[in-house]
Protein backbone atom coordinates (compact mmCIF):
# COMPACT_ATOMS: atom_id res chain seq x y z
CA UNK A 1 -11.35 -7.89 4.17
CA UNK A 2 -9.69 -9.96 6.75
CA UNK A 3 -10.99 -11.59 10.20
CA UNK A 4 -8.76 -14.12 12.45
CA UNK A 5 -10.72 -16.04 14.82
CA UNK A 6 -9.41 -15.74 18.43
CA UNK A 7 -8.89 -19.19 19.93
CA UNK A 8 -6.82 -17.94 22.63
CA UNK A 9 -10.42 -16.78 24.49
CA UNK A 10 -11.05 -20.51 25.28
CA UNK A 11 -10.34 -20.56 29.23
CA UNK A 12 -8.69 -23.41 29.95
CA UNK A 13 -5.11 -24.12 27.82
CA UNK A 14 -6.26 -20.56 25.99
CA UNK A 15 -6.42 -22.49 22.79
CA UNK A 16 -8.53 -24.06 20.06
CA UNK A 17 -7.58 -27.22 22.06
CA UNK A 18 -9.60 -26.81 24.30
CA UNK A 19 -12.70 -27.62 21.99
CA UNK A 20 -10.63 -31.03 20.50
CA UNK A 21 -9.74 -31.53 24.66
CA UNK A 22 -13.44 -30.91 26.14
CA UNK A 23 -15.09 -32.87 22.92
CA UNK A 24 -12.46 -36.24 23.16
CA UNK A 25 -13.18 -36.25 27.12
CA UNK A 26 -16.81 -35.51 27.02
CA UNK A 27 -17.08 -38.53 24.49
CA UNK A 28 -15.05 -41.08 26.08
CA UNK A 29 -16.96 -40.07 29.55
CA UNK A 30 -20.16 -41.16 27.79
CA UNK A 31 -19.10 -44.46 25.93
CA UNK A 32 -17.35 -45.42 29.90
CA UNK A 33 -13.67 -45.50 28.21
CA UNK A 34 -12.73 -43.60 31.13
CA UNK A 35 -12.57 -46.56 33.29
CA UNK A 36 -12.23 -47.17 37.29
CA UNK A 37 -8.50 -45.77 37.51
CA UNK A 38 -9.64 -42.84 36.27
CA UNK A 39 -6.61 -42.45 34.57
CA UNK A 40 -5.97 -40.17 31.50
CA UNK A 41 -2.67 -40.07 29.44
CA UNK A 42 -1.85 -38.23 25.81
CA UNK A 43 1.18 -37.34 24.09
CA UNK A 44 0.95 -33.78 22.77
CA UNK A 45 3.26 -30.81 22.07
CA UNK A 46 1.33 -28.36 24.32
CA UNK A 47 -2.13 -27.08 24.62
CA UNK A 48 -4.05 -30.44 23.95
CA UNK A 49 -1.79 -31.70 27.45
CA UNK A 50 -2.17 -28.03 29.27
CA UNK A 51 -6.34 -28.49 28.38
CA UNK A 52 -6.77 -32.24 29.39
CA UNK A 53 -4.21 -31.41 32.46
CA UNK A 54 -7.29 -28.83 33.55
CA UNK A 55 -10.05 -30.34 32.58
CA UNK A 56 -8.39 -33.86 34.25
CA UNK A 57 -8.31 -31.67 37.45
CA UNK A 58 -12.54 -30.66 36.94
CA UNK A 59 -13.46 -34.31 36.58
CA UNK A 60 -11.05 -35.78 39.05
CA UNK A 61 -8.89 -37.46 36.70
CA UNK A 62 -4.96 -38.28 36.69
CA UNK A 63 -3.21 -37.20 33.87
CA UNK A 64 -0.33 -37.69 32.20
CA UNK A 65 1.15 -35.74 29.32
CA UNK A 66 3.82 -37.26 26.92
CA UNK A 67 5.90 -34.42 25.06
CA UNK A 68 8.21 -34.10 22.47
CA UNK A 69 12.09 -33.18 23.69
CA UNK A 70 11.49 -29.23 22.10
CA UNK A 71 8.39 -28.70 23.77
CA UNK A 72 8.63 -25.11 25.41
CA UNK A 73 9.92 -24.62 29.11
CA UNK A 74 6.28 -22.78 29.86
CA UNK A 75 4.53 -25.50 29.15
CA UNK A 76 6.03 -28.40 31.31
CA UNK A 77 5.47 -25.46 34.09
CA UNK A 78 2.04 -25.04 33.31
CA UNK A 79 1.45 -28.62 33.21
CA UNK A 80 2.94 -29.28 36.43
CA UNK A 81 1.30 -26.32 38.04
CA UNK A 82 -1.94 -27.97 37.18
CA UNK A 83 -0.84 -31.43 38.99
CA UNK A 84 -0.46 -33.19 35.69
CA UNK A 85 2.76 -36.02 35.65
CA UNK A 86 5.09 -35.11 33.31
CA UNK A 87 7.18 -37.40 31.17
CA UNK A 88 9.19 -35.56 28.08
CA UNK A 89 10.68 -38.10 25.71
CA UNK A 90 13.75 -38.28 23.54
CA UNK A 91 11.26 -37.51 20.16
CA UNK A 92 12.00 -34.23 18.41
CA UNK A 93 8.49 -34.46 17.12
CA UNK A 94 5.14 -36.48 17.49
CA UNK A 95 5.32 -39.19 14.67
CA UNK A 96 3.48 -42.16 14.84
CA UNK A 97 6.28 -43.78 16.89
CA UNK A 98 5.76 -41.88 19.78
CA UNK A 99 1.62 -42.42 19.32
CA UNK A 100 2.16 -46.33 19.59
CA UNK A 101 4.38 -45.75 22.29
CA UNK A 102 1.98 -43.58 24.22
CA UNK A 103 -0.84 -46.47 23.80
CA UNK A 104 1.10 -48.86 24.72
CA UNK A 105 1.95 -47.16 27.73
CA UNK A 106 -1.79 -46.67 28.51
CA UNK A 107 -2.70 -50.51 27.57
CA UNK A 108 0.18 -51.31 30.25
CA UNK A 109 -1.13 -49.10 32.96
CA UNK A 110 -4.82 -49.50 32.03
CA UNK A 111 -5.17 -45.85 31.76
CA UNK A 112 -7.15 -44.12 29.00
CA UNK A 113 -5.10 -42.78 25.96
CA UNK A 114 -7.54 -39.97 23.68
CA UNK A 115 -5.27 -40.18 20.97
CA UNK A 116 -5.94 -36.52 19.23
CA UNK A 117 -4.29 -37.88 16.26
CA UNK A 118 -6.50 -40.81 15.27
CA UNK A 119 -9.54 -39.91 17.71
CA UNK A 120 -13.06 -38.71 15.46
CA UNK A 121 -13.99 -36.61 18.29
CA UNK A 122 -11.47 -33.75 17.04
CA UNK A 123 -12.68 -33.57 13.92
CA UNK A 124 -15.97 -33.79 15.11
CA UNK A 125 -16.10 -30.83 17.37
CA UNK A 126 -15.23 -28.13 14.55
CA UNK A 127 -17.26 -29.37 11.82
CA UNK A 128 -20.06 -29.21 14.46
CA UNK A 129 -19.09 -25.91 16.31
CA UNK A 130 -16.15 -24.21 15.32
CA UNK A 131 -17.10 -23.86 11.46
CA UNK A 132 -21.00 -22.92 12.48
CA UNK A 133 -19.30 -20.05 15.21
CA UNK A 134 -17.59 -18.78 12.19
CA UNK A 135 -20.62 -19.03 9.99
CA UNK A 136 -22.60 -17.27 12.19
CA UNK A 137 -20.61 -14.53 12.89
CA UNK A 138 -19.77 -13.62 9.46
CA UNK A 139 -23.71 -13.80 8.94
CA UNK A 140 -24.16 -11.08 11.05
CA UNK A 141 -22.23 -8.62 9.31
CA UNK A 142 -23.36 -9.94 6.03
CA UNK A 143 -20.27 -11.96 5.04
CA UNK A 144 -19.39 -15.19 3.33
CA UNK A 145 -16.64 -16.98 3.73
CA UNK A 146 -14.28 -16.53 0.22
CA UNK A 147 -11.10 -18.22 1.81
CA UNK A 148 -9.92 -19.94 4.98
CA UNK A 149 -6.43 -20.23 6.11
CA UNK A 150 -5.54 -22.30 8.89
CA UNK A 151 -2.58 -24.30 10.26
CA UNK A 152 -2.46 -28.02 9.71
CA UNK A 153 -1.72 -30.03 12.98
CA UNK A 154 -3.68 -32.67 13.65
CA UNK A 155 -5.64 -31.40 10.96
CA UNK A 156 -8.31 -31.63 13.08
CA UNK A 157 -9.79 -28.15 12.93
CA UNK A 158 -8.66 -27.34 9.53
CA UNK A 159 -10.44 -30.17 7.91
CA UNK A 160 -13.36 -30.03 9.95
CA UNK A 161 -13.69 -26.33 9.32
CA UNK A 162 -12.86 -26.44 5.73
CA UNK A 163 -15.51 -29.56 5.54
CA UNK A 164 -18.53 -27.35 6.28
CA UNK A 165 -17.47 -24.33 4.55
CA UNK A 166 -16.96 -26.00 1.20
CA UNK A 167 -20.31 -27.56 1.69
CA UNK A 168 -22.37 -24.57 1.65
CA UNK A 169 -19.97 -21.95 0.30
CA UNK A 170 -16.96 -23.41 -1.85
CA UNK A 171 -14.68 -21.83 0.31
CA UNK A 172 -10.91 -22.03 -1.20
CA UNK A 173 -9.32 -23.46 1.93
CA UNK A 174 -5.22 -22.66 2.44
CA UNK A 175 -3.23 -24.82 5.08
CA UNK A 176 -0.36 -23.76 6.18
CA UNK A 177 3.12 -26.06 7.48
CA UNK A 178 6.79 -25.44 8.06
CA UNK A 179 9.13 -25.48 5.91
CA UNK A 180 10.74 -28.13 5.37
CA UNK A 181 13.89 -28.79 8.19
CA UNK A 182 11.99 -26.43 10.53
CA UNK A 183 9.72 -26.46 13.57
CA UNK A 184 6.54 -24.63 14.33
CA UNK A 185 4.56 -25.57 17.70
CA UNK A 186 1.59 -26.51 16.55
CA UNK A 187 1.86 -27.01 13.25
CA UNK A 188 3.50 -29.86 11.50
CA UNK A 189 4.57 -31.23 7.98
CA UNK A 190 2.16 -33.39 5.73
CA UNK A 191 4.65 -36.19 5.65
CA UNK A 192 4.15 -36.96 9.85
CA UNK A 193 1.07 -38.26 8.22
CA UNK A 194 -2.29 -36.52 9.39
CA UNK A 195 -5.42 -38.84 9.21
CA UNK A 196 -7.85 -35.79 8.26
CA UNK A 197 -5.88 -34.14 5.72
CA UNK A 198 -6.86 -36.54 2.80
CA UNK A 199 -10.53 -36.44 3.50
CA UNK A 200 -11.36 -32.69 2.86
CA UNK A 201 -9.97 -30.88 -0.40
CA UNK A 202 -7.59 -28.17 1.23
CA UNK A 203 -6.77 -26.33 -2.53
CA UNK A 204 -3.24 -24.82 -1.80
CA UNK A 205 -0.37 -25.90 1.29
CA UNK A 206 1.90 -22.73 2.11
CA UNK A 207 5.11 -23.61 3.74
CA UNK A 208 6.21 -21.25 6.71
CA UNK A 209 9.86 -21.07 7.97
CA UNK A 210 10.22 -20.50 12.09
CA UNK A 211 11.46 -17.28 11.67
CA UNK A 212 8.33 -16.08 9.63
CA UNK A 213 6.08 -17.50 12.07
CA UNK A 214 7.66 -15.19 14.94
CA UNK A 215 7.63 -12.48 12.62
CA UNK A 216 3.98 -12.74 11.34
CA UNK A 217 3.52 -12.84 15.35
CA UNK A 218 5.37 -9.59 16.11
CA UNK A 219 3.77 -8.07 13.31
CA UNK A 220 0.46 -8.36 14.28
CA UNK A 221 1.48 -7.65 17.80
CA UNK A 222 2.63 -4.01 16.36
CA UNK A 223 0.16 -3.63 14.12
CA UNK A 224 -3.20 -5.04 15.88
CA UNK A 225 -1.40 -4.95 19.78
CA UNK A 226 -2.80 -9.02 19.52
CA UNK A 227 0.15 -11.86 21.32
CA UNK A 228 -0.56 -14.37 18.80
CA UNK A 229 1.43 -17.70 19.32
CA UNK A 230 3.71 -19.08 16.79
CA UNK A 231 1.23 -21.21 14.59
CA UNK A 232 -0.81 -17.84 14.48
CA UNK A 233 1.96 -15.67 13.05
CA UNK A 234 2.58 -18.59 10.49
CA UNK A 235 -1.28 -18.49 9.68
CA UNK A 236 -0.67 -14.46 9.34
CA UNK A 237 2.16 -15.16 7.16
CA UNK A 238 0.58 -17.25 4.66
CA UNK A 239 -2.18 -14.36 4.21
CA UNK A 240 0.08 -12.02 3.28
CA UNK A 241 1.72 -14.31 0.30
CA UNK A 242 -2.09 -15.65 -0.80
CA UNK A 243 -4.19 -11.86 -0.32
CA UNK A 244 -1.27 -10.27 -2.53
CA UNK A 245 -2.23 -13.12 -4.93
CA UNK A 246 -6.21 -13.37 -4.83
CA UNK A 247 -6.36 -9.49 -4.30
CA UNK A 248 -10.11 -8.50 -2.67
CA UNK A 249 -12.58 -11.03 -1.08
CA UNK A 250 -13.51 -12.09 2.51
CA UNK A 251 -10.26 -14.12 4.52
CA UNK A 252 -10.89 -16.35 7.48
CA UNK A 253 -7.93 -16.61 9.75
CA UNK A 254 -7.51 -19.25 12.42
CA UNK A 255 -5.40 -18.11 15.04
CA UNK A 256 -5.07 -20.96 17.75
CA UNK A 257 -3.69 -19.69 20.62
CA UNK A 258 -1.97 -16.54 21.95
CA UNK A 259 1.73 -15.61 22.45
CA UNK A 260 2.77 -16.03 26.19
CA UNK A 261 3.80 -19.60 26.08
CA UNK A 262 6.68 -18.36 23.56
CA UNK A 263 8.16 -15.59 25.32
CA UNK A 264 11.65 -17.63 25.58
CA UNK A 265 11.41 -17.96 21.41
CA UNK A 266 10.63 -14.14 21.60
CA UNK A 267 13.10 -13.23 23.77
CA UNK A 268 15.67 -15.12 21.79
CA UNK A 269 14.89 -13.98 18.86
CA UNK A 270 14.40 -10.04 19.91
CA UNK A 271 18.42 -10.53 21.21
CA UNK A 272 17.52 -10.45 24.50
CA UNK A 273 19.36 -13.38 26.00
């Protein structure tokens, strides 16, 4: 038996991000590292920007958002129709180049810089939250958690997640990143270097070409009439290869955010243009 947690219900980027976004501001609020510009910048690929661009807006912050160069077309709008500045760099992907560059940029303009990559506060959130929502709701229909599969980013929610699970169930705990030469919004390869990864044992990696990601999504559109986004279908993917595998038992699914910031990918790939 299978269940995907919908992350696309959180209201503001209609992501998971918005818990990492909300938790890293709330934080930094409280410890003053929002100082008297009341300036906010972040390099990010999409919904961690589109979520700190709105939440920026409820606390009367500026923000800036730093993207990669591949970063979808619907996200610089979305950004900019939220009043965020937005600078999109020569970097094909966020490596720890572009970080340094990004606080350096901050220290320069004595702005705040979250950092989503480094910052304890993502983590944080879904060991304390996320993980206990998904705990709770299996509880009600008498469920335990046998495995998790989730896509590896920041690594943020997968290890936090997978930290609390193992704890008190010994979940088996599947991460999934593209394969190698490709690109997947939202999820990235271990070698970029992601600071949670090492801390929580994640028992098996399944690698995910782009064009099984926007299949997984278009299958589950058909199939369950869910828009999943890209990382989703990716996360939908790697269930099919590990259920045919383990056979029977209770799946988690993590599905980040939904499908309407890809419609150019889908639309390319469907032939239409």
């Amino acid at each position: 038996m299978s269940f995907a947690k919908l992350e696309f219900f959180n209201p503001f980027s209609r992501s998971i991000k918005d818990r990492t976004a909300f938790n890293m501001l709330l934080r930094a609020m409280e410890r003053g590292d929002i100082n008297g510009t009341r300036k906010l910048f972040e390099a990010s690929s999409g919904n961690t920007s589109i979520s700190l661009a709105a939440l920026s807006n409820v606390f009367g912050i500026k923000f800036r958002a730093y993207l990669p160069k591949p970063t979808p077309k619907a996200t610089q709008v979305l950004l900019r129709v939220l009043g965020a500045e937005v600078v999109v760099t020569d970097s094909e992907t966020i490596d720890q180049e572009m970080v340094e560059f990004v606080k350096e940029e901050a220290r320069k303009e004595g702005a705040a810089n979250l950092n989503q990559f480094e910052n304890d506060d993502n983590f944080d959130v879904h060991y304390r939250v996320t993980a206990r929502e998904i705990e709770e709701q299996l509880q009600s229909i008498g469920k335990e958690p046998d495995v998790l599969i989730a896509g590896i980013g920041t690594s943020g929610h997968i290890a936090g997640i997978a930290k609390y699970l193992k704890e008190r169930y010994d979940t088996y705990v599947v991460g999934v990143v593209p394969a190698r030469g490709e690109k997947i919004p939202g999820i990235k390869r271990l070698e970029t270097g992601q600071k949670w990864y090492p801390l929580v044992e994640i028992d098996r990696v399944v690698k995910v070409t782009r064009r099984e990601a926007i299949e997984g999504s278009i299958d589950v559109a058909r199939r369950d009439g869910l828009l999943i986004g890209l990382s989703s279908g990716a996360v939908a993917k790697a269930y099919e290869r590990v259920s045919e595998e383990f056979g029977e038992g209770t799946y988690v699914l993590i599905f980040p955010d939904d499908g309407f910031k890809y419609v150019e990918v889908f639309e390319s790939y469907l032939g239409m243009t």
